[in-house]
Protein backbone atom coordinates (compact mmCIF):
# COMPACT_ATOMS: atom_id res chain seq x y z
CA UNK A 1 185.58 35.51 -227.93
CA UNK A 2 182.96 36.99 -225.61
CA UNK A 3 179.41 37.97 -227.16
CA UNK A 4 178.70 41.69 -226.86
CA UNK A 5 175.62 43.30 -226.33
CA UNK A 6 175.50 44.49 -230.40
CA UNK A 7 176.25 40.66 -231.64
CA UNK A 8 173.05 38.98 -233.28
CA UNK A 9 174.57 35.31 -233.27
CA UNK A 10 172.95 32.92 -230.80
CA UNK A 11 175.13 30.11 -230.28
CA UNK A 12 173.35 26.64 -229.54
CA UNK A 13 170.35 28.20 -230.33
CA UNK A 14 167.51 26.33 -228.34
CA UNK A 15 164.59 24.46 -230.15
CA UNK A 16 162.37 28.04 -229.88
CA UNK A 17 164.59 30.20 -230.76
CA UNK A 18 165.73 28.44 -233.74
CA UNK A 19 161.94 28.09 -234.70
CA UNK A 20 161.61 31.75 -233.85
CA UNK A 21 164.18 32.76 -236.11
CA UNK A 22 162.90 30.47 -238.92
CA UNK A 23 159.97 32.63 -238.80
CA UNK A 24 161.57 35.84 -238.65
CA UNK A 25 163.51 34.98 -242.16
CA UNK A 26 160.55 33.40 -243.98
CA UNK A 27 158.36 36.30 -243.00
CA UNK A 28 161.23 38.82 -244.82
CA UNK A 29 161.54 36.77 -247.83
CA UNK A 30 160.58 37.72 -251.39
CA UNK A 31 158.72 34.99 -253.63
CA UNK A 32 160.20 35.15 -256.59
CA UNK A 33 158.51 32.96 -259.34
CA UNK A 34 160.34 31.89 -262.91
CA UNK A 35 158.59 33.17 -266.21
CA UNK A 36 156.76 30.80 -268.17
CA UNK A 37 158.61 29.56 -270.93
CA UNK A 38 157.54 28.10 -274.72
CA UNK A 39 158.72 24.54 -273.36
CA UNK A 40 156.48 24.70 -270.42
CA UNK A 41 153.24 25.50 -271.36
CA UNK A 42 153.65 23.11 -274.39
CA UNK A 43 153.95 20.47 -270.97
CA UNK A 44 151.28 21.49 -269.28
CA UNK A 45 149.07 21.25 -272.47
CA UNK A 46 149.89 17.72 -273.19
CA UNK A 47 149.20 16.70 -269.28
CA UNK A 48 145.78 18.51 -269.07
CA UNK A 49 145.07 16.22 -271.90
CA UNK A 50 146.16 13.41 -270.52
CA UNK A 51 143.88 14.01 -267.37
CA UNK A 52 140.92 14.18 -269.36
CA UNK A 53 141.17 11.38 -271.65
CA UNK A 54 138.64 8.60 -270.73
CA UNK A 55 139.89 5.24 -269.38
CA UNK A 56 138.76 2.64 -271.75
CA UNK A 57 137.01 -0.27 -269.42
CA UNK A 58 137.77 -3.63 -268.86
CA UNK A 59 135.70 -6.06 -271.24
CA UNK A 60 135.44 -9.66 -270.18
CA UNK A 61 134.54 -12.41 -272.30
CA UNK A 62 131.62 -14.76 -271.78
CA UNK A 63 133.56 -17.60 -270.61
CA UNK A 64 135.16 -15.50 -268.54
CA UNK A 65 132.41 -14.07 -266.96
CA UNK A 66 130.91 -17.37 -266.17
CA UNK A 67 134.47 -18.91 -265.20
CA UNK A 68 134.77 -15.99 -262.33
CA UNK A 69 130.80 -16.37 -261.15
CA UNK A 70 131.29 -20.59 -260.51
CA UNK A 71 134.36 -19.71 -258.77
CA UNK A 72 132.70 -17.62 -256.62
CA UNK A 73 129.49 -20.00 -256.48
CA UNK A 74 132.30 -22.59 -254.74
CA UNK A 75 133.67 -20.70 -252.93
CA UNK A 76 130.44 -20.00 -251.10
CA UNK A 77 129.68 -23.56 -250.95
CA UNK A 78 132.65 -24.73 -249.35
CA UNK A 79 132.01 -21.80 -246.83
CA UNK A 80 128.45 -22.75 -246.02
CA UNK A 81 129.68 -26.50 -245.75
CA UNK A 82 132.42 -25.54 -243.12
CA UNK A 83 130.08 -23.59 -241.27
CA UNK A 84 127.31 -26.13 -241.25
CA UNK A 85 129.68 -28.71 -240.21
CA UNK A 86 131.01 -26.46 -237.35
CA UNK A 87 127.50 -26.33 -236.36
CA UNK A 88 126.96 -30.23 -236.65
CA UNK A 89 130.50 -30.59 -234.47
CA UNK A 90 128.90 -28.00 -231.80
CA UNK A 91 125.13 -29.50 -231.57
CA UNK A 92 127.66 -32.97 -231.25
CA UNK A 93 129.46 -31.62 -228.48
CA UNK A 94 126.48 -30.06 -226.29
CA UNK A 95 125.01 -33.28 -226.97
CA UNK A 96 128.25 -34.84 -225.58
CA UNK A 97 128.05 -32.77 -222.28
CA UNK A 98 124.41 -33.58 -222.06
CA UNK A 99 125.00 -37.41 -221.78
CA UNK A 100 128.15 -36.93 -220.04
CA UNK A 101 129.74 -38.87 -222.98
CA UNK A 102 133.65 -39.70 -223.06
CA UNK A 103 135.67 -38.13 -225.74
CA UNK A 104 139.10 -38.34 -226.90
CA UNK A 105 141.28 -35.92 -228.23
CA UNK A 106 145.66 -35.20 -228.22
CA UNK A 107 147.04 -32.28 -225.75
CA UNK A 108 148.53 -29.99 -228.69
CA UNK A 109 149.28 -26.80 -225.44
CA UNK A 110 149.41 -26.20 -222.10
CA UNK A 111 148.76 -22.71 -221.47
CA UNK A 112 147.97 -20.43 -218.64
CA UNK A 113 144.65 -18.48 -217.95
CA UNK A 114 143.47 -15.66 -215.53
CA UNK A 115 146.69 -13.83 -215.18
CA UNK A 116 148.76 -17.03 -214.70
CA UNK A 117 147.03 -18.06 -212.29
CA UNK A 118 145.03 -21.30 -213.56
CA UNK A 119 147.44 -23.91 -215.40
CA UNK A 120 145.60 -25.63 -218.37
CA UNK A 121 146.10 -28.42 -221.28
CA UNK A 122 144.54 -27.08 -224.32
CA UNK A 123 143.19 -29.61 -227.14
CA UNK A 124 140.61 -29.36 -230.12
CA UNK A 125 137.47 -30.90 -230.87
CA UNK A 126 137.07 -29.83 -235.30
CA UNK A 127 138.60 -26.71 -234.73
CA UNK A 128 136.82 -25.91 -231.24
CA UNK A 129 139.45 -25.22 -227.97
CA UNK A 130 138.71 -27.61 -225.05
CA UNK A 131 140.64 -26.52 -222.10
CA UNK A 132 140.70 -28.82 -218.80
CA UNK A 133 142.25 -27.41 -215.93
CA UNK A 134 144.97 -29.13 -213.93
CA UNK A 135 142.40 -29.69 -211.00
CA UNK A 136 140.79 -31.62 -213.69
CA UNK A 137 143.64 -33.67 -215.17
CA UNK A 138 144.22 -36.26 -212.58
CA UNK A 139 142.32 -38.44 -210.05
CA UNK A 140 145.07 -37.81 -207.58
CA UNK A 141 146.75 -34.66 -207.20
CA UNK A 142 149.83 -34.29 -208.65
CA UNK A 143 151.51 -31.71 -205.89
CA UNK A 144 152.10 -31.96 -202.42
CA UNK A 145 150.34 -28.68 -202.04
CA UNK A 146 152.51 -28.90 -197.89
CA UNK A 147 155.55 -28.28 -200.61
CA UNK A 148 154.60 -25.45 -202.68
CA UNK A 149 156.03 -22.03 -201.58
CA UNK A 150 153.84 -19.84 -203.53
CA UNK A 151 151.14 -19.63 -206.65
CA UNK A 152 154.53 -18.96 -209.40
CA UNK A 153 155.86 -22.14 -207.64
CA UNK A 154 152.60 -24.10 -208.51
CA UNK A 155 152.18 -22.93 -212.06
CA UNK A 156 155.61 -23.65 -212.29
CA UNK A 157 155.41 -26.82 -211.29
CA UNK A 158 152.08 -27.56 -212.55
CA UNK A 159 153.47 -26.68 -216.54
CA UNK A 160 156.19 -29.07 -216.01
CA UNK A 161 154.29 -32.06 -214.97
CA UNK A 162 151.81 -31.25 -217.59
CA UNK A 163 153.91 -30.57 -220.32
CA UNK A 164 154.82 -34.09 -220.08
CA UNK A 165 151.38 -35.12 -221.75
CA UNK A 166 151.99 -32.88 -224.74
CA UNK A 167 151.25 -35.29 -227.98
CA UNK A 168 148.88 -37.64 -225.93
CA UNK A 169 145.62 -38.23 -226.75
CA UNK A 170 143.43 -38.38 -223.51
CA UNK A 171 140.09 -39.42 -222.61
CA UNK A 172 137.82 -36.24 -221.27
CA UNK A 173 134.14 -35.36 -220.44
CA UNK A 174 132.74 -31.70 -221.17
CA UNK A 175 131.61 -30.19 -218.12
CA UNK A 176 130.20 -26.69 -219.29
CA UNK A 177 130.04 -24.80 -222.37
CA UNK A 178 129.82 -21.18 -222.65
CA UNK A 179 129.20 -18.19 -225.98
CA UNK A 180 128.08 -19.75 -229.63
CA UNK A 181 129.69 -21.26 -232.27
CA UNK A 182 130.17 -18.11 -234.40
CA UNK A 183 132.37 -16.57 -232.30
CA UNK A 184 135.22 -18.09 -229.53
CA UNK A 185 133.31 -20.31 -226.88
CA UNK A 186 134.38 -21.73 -223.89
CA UNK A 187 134.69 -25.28 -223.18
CA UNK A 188 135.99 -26.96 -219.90
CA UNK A 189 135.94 -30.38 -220.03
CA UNK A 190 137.32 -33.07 -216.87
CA UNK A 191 139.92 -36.24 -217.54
CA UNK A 192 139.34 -37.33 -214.39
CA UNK A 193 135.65 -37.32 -213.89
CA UNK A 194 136.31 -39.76 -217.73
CA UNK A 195 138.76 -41.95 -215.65
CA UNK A 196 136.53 -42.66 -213.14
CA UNK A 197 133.81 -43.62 -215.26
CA UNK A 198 136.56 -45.80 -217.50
CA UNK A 199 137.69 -47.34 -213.62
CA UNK A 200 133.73 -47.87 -212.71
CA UNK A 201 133.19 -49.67 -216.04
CA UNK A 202 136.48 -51.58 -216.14
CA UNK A 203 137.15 -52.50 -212.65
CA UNK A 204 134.11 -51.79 -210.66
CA UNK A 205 131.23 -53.34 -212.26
CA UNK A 206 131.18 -57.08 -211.98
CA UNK A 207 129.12 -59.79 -213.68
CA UNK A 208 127.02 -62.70 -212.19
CA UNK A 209 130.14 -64.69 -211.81
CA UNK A 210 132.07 -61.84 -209.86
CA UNK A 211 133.78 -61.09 -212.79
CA UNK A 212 134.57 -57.19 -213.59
CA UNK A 213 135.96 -56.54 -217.61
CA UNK A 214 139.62 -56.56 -216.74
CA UNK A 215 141.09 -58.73 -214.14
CA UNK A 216 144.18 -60.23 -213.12
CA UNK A 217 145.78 -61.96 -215.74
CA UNK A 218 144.98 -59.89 -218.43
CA UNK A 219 146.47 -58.02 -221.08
CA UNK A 220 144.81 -54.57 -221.98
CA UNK A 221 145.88 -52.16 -224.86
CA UNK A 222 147.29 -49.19 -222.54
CA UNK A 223 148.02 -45.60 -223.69
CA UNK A 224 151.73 -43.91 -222.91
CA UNK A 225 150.76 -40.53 -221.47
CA UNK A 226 154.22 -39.40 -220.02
CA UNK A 227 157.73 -41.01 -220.78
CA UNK A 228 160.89 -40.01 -217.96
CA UNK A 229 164.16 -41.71 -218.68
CA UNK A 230 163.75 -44.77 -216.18
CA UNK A 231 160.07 -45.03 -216.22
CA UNK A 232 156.93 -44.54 -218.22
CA UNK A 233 153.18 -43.64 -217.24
CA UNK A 234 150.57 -45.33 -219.09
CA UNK A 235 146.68 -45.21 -218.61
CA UNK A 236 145.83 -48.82 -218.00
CA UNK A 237 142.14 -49.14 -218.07
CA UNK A 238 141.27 -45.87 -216.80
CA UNK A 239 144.33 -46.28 -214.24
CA UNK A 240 147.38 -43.90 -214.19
CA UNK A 241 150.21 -45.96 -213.63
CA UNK A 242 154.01 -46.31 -213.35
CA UNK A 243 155.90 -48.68 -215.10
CA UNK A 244 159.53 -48.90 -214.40
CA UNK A 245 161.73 -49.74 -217.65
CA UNK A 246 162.81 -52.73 -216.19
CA UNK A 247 159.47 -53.90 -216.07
CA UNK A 248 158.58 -52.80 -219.38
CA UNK A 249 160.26 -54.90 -221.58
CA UNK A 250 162.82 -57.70 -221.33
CA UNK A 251 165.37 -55.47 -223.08
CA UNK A 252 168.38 -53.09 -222.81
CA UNK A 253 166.36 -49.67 -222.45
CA UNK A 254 169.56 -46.49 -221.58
CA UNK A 255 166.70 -43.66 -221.84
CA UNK A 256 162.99 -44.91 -222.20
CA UNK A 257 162.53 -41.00 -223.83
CA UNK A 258 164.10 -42.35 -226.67
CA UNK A 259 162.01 -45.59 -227.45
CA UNK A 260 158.34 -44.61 -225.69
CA UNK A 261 156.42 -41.24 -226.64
CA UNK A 262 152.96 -39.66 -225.34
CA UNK A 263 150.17 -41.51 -227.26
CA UNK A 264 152.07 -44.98 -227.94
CA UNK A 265 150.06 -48.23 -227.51
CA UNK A 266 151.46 -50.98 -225.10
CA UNK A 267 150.25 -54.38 -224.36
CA UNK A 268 150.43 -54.34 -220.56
CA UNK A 269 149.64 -57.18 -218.22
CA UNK A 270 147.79 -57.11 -215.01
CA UNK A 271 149.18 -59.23 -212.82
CA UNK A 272 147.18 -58.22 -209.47
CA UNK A 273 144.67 -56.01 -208.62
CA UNK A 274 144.06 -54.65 -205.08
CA UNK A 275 140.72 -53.28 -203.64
CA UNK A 276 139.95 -50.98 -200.89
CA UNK A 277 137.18 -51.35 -198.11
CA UNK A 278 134.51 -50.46 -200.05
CA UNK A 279 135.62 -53.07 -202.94
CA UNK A 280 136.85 -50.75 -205.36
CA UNK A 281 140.07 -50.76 -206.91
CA UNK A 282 142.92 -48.82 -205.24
CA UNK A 283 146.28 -50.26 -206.90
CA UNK A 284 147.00 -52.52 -209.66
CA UNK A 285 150.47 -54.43 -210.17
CA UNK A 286 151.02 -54.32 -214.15
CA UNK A 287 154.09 -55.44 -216.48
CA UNK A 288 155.17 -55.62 -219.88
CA UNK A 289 157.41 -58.03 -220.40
CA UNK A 290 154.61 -61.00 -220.22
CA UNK A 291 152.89 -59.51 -223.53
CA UNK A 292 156.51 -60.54 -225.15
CA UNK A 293 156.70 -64.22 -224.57
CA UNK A 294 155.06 -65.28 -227.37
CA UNK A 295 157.00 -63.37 -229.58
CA UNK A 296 160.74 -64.91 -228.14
CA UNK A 297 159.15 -68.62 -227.95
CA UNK A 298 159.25 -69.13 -231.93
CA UNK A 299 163.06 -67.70 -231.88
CA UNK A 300 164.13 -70.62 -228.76
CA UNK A 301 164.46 -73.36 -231.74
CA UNK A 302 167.90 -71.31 -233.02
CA UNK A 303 169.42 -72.04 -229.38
CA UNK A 304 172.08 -74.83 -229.32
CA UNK A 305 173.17 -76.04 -226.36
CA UNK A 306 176.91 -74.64 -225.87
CA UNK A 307 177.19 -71.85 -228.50
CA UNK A 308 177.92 -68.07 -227.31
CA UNK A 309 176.10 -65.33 -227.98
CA UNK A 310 176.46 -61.35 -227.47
CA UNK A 311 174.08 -60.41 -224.97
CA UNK A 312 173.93 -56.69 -222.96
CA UNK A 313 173.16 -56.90 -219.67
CA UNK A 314 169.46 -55.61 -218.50
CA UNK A 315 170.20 -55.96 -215.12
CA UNK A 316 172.55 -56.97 -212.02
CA UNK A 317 170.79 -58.23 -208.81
CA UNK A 318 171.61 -60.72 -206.02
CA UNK A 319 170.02 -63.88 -205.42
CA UNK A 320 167.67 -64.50 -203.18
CA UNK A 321 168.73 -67.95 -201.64
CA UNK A 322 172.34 -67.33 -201.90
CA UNK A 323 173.90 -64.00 -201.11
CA UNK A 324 177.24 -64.77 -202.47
CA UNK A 325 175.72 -65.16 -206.15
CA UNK A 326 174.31 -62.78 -208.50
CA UNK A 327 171.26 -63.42 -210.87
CA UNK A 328 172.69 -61.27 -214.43
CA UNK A 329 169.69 -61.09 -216.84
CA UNK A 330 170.30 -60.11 -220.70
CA UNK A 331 168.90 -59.85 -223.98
CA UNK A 332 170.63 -61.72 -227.04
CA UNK A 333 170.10 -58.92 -229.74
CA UNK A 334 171.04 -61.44 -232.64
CA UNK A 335 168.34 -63.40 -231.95
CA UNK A 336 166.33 -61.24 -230.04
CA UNK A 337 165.38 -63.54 -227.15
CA UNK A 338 166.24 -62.61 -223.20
CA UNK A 339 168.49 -64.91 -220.96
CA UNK A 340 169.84 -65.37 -217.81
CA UNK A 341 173.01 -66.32 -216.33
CA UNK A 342 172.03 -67.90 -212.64
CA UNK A 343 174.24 -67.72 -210.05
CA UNK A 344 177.16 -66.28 -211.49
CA UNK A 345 180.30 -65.05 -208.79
CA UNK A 346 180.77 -61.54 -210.29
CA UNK A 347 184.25 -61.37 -208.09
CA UNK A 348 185.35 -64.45 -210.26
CA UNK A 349 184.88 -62.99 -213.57
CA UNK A 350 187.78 -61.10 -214.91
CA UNK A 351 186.66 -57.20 -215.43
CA UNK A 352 182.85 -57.90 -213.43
CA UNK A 353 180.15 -56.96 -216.07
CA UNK A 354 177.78 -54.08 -215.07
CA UNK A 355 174.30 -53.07 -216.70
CA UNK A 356 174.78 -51.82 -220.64
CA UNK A 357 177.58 -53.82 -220.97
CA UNK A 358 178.06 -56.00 -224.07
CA UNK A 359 178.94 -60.12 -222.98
CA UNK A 360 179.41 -63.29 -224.55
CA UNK A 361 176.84 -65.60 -223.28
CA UNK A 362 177.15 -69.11 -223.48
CA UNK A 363 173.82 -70.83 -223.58
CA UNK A 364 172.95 -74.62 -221.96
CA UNK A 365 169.12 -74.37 -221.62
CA UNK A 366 165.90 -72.88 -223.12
CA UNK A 367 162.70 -72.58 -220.24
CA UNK A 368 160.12 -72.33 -222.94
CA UNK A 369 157.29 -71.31 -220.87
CA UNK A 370 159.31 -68.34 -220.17
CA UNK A 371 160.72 -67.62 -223.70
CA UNK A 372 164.28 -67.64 -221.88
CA UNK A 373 167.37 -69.23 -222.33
CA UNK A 374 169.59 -70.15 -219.24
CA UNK A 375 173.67 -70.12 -219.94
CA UNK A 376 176.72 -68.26 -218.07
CA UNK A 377 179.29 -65.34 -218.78
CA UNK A 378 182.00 -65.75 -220.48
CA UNK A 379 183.63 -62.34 -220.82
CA UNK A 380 183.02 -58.89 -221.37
CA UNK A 381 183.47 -57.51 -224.86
């Protein structure tokens, strides 16, 4: 029905005029207040009294009183002693910059500073952040820079080479330290100005005989700092380095993620080491199956000549003076020694074997300088 000009209802009222009617009521209303009553005052009587009755205070006893003030006298201490030693760890680590001293410490982040534009690994020195830039991580770059489209390409790619490190404990050198130790400094340190100096001292510097600290034929405690599924990088003396699975260890590795992890100790061997003009090293040729010899030689004396074995195959390649043959290495996981079945026809065997497979092996020969035993494929399992 149509509003006429002498009806007061506003339907939908807006947000005004509802407030302005609000108004309009509340300024024609009537307080009306309720007469005291017996019951009431009696109420208020008994909570004015409440109000002013006195709170009776807290009383410790003496052995309290002295239990609560040597609490607090350790607690002090152990803050003074965490601060002084925070102090000790940052006089250390100026020190440490000063003398251009090598320190080691894991990669728990890698972050990204200045807007996203700078790609970092974070670590800590006793509670202090050391950040090193990716610049700063290795001694050669790790992008094609001709390949990268744009900066969110590099930091992009940057995180996900350097997120491979995460766990690994890396050599670095502090290269500038900024604020104090009371509040949130900042320190930039370099990994590969420290792998230089490790290369220098390593490689580099030789004795009166010509001899330098590791040379070929060694075997040097390396450091896993990134693990793929076919390969694993290792710092070998100072020396970033590539190591194939296959020439990691004699056996049956599917995914190297799942038996190698940033950090790990390996005894690598250096078989060769290459120099450039100016007689420094450039390349080294390094394996780990050597290191495992004299582990497999004790185990050679449980080889009869004739018996069969299980063995998985490690790998499948052709021969070198024979094209028509195939050279099948394994490893015998029952008694944990490798082998090698020479010149086998991989068209003759029923079902041909391929890498991971399970075989039975039949041994005829042990080469114990090698820790191997020769023998021939049966079957597959």
């Amino acid at each position: 029905m149509a509003r006429t000009a002498h009806d007061n209802t506003v339907e939908n009222p807006t947000e005004e005029q509802y407030t302005e009617n609000v108004d309009i009521d509340m300024n024609n209303t009537e307080s009306v207040e309720p007469e005291p009553t017996a019951e009431a005052d009696a109420d208020d009587t008994a909570n004015a009294a409440a109000d002013t009755e006195p709170i009776a205070p807290v009383i410790k006893s003496r052995r309290e009183v002295l239990a609560e003030k040597r609490a607090n006298e350790v607690k002090r201490a152990k803050n003074n002693a965490i601060h002084e030693t925070r102090l000790m760890v940052w006089e250390q680590l100026k020190s440490a910059k000063h003398e251009r001293r090598i320190l080691y410490s894991r990669i728990f982040s890698v972050e990204t500073l200045n807007n996203g534009k700078v790609t970092v690994a974070v670590l800590s020195m006793e509670g202090f952040r050391v950040i090193i830039p990716c610049m700063e991580m290795y001694k050669v770059p790790p992008l094609d820079m001709s390949t990268v489209t744009d900066d969110n390409d590099r930091i992009r790619r940057e995180k996900q080479i350097m997120t491979k490190l995460l766990g690994a404990e890396i050599p670095f050198i502090i290269t500038n330290i900024e604020g104090d130790p009371d509040g949130e400094p900042v320190i930039i340190a370099s990994r590969k100005e420290a792998l230089q100096r490790m290369v220098d001292h390593n490689y580099n510097r030789r004795n009166r005989d010509g001899k330098s600290l590791i040379n070929e034929g060694d075997t040097v405690e390396s450091t896993v700092i990134s693990v793929g599924r076919f390969a694993v990088w290792a710092n070998v003396g100072g020396l970033d380095v590539s190591i194939p699975v296959y020439r990691l260890t004699h056996r049956y590795v599917e995914d190297a993620t799942q038996m190698y992890t940033p950090g790990q100790k390996l005894n690598i061997y250096v078989g060769a080491i290459q120099y450039d003009e100016n007689n420094r090293v450039s390349r080294i040729s390094v394996s780990g199956k050597e290191p495992e010899i004299d582990e497999f030689r004790p185990k050679l004396k449980n080889i009869k000549s004739g018996a069969a074995f299980l063995g998985k195959i490690t790998s499948i390649r052709q021969s070198r003076t024979d094209s028509s043959r195939t050279i099948i290495t394994l490893f015998l996981e029952d008694i944990g020694v490798p082998a090698i079945a020479n010149y086998t026809r991989i068209d003759a065997l029923p079902n041909p074997p391929i890498t991971g497979d399970t075989v039975v092996f039949s041994a005829y020969a042990v080469r114990e300088e090698s820790g191997t035993v020769i023998g021939s494929i049966l079957r597959r399992v």
